[in-house]
Structures are given as structure tokens and as C-alpha cells.
N, C-alpha and C. Protein backbone atom coordinates (compact mmCIF):
# COMPACT_ATOMS: atom_id res chain seq x y z
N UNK A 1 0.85 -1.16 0.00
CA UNK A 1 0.00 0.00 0.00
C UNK A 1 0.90 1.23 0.00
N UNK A 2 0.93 2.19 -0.64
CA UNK A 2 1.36 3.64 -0.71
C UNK A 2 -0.02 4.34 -0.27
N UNK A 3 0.92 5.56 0.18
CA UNK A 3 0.48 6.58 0.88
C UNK A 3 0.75 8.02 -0.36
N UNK A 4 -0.14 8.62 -0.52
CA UNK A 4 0.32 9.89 -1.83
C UNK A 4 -0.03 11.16 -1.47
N UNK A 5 -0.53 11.10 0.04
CA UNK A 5 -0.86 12.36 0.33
C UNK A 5 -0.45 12.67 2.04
N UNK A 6 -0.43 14.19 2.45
CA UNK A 6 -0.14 14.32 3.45
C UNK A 6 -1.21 15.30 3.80
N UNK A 7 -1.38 14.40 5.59
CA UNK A 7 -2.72 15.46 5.65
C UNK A 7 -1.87 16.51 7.36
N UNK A 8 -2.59 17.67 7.23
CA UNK A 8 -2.35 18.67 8.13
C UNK A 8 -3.42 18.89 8.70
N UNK A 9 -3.07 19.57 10.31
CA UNK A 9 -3.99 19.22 11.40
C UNK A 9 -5.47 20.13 10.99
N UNK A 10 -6.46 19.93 11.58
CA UNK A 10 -7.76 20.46 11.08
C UNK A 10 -7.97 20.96 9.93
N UNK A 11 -7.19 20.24 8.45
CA UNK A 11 -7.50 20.61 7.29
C UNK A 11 -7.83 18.99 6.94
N UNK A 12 -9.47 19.65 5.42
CA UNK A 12 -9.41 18.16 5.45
C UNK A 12 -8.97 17.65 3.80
N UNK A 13 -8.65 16.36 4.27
CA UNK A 13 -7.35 15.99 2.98
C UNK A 13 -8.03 14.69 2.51
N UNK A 14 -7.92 14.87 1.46
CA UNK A 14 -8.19 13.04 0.29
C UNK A 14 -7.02 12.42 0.66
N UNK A 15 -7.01 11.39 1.38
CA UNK A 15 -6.18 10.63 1.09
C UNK A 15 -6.05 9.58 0.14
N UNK A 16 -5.00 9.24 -0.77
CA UNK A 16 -5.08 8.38 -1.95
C UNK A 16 -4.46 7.17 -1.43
N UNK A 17 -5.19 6.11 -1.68
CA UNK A 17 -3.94 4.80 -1.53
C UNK A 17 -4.38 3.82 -2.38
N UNK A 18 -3.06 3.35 -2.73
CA UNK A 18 -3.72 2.27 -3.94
C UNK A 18 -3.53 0.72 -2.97
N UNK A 19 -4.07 -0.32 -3.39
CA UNK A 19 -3.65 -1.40 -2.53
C UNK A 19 -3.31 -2.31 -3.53
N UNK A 20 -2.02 -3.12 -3.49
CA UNK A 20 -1.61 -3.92 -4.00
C UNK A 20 -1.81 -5.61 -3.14
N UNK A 21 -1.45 -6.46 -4.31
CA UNK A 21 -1.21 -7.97 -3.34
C UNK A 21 0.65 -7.65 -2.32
N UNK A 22 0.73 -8.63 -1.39
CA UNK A 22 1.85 -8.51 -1.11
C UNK A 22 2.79 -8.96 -1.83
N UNK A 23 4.62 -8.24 -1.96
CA UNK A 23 5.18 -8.51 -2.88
C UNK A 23 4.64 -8.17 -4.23
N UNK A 24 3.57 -7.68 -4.94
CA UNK A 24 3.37 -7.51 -5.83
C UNK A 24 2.80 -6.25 -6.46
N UNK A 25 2.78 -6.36 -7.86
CA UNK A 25 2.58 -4.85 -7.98
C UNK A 25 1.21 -4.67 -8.88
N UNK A 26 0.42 -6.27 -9.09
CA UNK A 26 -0.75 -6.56 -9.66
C UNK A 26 -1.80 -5.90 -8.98
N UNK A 27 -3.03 -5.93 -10.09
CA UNK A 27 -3.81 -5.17 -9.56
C UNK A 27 -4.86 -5.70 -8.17
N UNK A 28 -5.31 -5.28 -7.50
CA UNK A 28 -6.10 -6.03 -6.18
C UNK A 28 -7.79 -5.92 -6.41
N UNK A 29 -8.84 -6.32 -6.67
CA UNK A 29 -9.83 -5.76 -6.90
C UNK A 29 -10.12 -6.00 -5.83
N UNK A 30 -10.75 -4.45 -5.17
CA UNK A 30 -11.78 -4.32 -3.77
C UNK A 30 -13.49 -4.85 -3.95
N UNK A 31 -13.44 -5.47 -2.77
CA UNK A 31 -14.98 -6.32 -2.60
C UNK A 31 -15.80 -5.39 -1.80
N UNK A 32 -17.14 -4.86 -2.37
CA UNK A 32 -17.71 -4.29 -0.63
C UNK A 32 -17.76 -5.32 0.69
N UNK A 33 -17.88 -4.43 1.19
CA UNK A 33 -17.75 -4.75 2.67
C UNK A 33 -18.72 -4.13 3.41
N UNK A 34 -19.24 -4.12 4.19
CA UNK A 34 -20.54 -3.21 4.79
C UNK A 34 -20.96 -2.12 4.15
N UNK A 35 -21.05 -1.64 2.58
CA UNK A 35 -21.90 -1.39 2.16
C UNK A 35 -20.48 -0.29 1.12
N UNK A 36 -19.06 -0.28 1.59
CA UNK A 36 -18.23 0.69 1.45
C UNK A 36 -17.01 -0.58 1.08
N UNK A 37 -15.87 0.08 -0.33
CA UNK A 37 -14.93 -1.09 -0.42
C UNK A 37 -13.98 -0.54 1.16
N UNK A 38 -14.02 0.32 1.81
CA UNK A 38 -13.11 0.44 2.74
C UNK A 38 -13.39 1.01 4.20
N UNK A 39 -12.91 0.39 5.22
CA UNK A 39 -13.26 0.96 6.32
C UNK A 39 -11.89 1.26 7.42
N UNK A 40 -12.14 2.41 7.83
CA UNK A 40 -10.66 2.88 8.28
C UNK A 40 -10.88 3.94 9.78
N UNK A 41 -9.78 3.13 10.78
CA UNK A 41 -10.06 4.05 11.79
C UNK A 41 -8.77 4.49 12.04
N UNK A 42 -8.35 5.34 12.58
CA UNK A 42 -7.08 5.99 13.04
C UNK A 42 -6.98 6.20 14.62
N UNK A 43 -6.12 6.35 15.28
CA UNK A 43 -5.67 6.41 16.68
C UNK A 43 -4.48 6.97 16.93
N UNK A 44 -4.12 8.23 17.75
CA UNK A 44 -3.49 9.26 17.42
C UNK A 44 -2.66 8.32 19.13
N UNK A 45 -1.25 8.66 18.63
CA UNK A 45 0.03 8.22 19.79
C UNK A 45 0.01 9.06 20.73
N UNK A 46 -0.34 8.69 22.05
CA UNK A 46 0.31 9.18 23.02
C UNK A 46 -1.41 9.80 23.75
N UNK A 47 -2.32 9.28 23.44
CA UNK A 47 -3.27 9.45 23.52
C UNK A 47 -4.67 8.55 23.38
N UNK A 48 -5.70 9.09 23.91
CA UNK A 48 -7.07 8.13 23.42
C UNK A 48 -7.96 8.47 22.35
N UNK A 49 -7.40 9.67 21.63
CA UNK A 49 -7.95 10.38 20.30
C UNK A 49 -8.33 8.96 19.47
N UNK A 50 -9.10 9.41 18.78
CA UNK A 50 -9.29 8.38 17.65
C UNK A 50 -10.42 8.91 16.81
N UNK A 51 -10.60 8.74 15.22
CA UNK A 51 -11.52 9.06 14.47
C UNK A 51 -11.81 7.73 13.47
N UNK A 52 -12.95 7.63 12.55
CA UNK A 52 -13.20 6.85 11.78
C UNK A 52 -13.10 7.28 10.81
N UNK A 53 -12.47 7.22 9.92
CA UNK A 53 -12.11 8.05 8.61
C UNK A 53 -13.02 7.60 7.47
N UNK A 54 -13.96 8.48 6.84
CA UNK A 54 -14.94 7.70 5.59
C UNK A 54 -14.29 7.11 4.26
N UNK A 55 -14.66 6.72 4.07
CA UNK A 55 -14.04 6.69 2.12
C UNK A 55 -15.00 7.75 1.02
N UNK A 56 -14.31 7.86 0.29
CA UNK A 56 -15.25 8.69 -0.44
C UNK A 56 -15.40 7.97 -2.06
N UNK A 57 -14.52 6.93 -2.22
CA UNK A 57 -14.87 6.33 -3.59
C UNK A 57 -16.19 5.56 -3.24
N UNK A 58 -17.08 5.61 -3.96
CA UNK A 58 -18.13 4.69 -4.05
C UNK A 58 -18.42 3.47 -4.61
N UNK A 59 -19.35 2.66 -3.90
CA UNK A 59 -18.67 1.18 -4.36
C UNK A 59 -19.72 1.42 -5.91
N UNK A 60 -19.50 0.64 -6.78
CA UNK A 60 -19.74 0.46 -8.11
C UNK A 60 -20.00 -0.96 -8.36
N UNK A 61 -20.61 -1.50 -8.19
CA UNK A 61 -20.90 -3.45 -8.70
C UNK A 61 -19.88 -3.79 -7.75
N UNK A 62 -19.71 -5.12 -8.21
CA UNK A 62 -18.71 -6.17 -6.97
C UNK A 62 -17.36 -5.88 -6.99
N UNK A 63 -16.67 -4.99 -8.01
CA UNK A 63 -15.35 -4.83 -7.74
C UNK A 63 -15.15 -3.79 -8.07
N UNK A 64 -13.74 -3.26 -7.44
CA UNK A 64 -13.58 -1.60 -7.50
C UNK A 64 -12.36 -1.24 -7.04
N UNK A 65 -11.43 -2.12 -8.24
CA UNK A 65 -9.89 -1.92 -8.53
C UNK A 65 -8.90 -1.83 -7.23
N UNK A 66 -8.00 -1.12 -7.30
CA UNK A 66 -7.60 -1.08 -6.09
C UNK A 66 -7.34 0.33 -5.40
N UNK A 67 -7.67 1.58 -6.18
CA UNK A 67 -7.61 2.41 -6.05
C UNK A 67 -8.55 3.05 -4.76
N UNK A 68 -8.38 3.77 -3.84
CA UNK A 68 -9.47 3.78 -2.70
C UNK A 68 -8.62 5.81 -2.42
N UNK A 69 -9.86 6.57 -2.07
CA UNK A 69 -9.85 7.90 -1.53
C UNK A 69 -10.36 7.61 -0.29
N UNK A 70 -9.58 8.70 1.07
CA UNK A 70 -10.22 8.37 2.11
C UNK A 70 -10.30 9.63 2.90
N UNK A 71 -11.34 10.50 3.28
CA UNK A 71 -11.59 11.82 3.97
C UNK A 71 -10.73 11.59 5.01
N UNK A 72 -10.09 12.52 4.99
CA UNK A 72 -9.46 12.50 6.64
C UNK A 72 -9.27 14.15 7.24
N UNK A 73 -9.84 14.44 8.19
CA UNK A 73 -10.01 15.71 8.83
C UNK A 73 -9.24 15.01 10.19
N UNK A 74 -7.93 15.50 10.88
CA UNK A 74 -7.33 14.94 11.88
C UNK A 74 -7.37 16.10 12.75
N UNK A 75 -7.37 16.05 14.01
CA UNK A 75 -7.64 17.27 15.14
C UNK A 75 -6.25 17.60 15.46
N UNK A 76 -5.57 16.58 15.31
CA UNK A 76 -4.34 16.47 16.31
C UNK A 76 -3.17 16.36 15.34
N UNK A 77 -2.12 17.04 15.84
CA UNK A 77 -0.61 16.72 15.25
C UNK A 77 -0.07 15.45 16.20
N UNK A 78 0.92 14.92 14.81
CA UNK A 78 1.83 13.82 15.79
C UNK A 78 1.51 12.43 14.55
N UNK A 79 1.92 11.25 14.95
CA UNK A 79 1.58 10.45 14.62
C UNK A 79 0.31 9.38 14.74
N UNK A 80 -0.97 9.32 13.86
CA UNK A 80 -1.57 8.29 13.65
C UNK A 80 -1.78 7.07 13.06
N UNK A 81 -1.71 6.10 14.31
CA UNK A 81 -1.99 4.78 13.35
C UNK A 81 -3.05 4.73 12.94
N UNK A 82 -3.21 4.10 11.43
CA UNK A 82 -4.65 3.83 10.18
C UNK A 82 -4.55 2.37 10.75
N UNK A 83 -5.97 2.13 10.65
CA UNK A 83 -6.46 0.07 10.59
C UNK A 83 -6.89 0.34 9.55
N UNK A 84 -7.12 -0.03 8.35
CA UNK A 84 -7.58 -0.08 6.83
C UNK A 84 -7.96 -1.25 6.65
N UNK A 85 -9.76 -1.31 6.38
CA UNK A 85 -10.57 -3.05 6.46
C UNK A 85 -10.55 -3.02 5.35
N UNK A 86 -10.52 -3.97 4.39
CA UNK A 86 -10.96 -3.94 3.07
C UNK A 86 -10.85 -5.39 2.55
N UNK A 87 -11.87 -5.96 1.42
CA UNK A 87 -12.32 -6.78 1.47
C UNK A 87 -11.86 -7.41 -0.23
N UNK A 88 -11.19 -8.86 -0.04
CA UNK A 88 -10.91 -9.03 -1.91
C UNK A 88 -11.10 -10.60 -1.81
N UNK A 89 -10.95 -11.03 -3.23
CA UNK A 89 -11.66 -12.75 -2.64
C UNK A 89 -12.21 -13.29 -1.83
N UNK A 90 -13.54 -12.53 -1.64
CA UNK A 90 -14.52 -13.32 -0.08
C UNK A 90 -13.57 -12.97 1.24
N UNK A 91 -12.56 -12.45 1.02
CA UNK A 91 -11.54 -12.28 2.45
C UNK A 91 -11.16 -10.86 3.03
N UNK A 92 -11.68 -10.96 4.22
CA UNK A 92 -11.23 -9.59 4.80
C UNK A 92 -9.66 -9.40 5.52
N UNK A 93 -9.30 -8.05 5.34
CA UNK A 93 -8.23 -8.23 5.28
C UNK A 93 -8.13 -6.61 6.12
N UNK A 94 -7.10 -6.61 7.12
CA UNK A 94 -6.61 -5.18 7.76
C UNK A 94 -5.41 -4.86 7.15
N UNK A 95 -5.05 -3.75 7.12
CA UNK A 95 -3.67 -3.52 6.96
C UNK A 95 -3.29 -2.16 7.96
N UNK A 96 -2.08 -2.05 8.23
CA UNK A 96 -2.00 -0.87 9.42
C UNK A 96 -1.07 -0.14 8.79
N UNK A 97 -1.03 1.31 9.10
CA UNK A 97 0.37 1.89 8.36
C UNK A 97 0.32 3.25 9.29
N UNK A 98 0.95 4.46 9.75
CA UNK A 98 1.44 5.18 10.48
C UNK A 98 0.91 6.56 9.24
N UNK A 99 0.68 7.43 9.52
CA UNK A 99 0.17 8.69 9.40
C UNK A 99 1.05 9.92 10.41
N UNK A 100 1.76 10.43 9.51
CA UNK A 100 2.12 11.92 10.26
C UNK A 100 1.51 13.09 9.99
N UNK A 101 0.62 13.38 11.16
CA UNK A 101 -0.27 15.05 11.04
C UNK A 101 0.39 15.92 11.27
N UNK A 102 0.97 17.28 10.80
CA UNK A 102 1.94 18.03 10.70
C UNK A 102 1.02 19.57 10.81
């Protein structure tokens, strides 16, 4: 997964991420999942902050590449960890990655 954007504190930012297989650079097609191909919460270090971040691509039929936008309005500077749910061959799948709010 890449990260292509940087978001700053109480501004709100698209975040872009594409999701790949591991090791690979093929394409991943996203499955919905509760009604959205992605579900994402964040949790800010050193603290009990936390937000649920929306997606803003909309799901489209059963698959929906791997490309995913995700609203993120963050209160706080510092580092947040992302949980990123997302769903491909009948299989759900998390992935975690670190966020710096600046």
C-alpha cells in the first residue's frame, strides 16, 4: 500500500492509496464490505484520540480496482496509526500503516 498524500492538522485531505497484493505490484480488486470497499479508523500516539475516517470512492458493482480515496479531517498533530478493512476474494483483510499530522 502507498500513501500519496499528506494530511495537516484540522484541514481536510483526500487521502489516496492504492492497494496492492503482497510482494506484488498486480492489480487487487476491492470487494464491498458493509456497504463501502473500505473501512478505516485511526488512533493518534500518546493518547485516546481516535476518528473513523470515511471513504469517499463509491462502491460500483462487486469490484472496485484497487484504487481507494479516504476523507481525513485529523484534530491532532503527531503520529496516527490507520487500521484499513478492506475486502478481496470473499476475504477480509486489515492492513496498518502510520500517518504523520503536521
Amino acid at each position: 500500500m502507498r500513501r500519496r498524500a499528506l494530511a495537516r492538522v484540522g484541514t481536510a485531505t483526500a487521502l489516496a492509496l492504492t492497494l496492492t497484493a503482497c510482494g506484488s505490484s498486480g492489480d487487487t480488486d476491492l470487494q464491498p464490505y458493509l456497504n463501502t470497499y473500505t473501512h478505516l479508523t485511526a488512533f493518534h500516539e500518546g493518547d485516546t484520540a481516535f476518528a473513523h475516517l470515511h471513504p469517499t470512492t463509491k462502491v460500483n458493482g462487486d469490484q472496485g480496482g484497487q484504487d481507494l480515496s479516504v476523507h481525513a479531517e485529523l484534530p491532532t498533530a503527531g503520529n496516527w496509526r490507520l487500521f484499513l478493512q478492506f475486502q478481496t476474494g470473499g476475504k477480509l483483510h486489515t492492513a496498518a500503516l502510520t500517518l504523520n499530522v503536521g
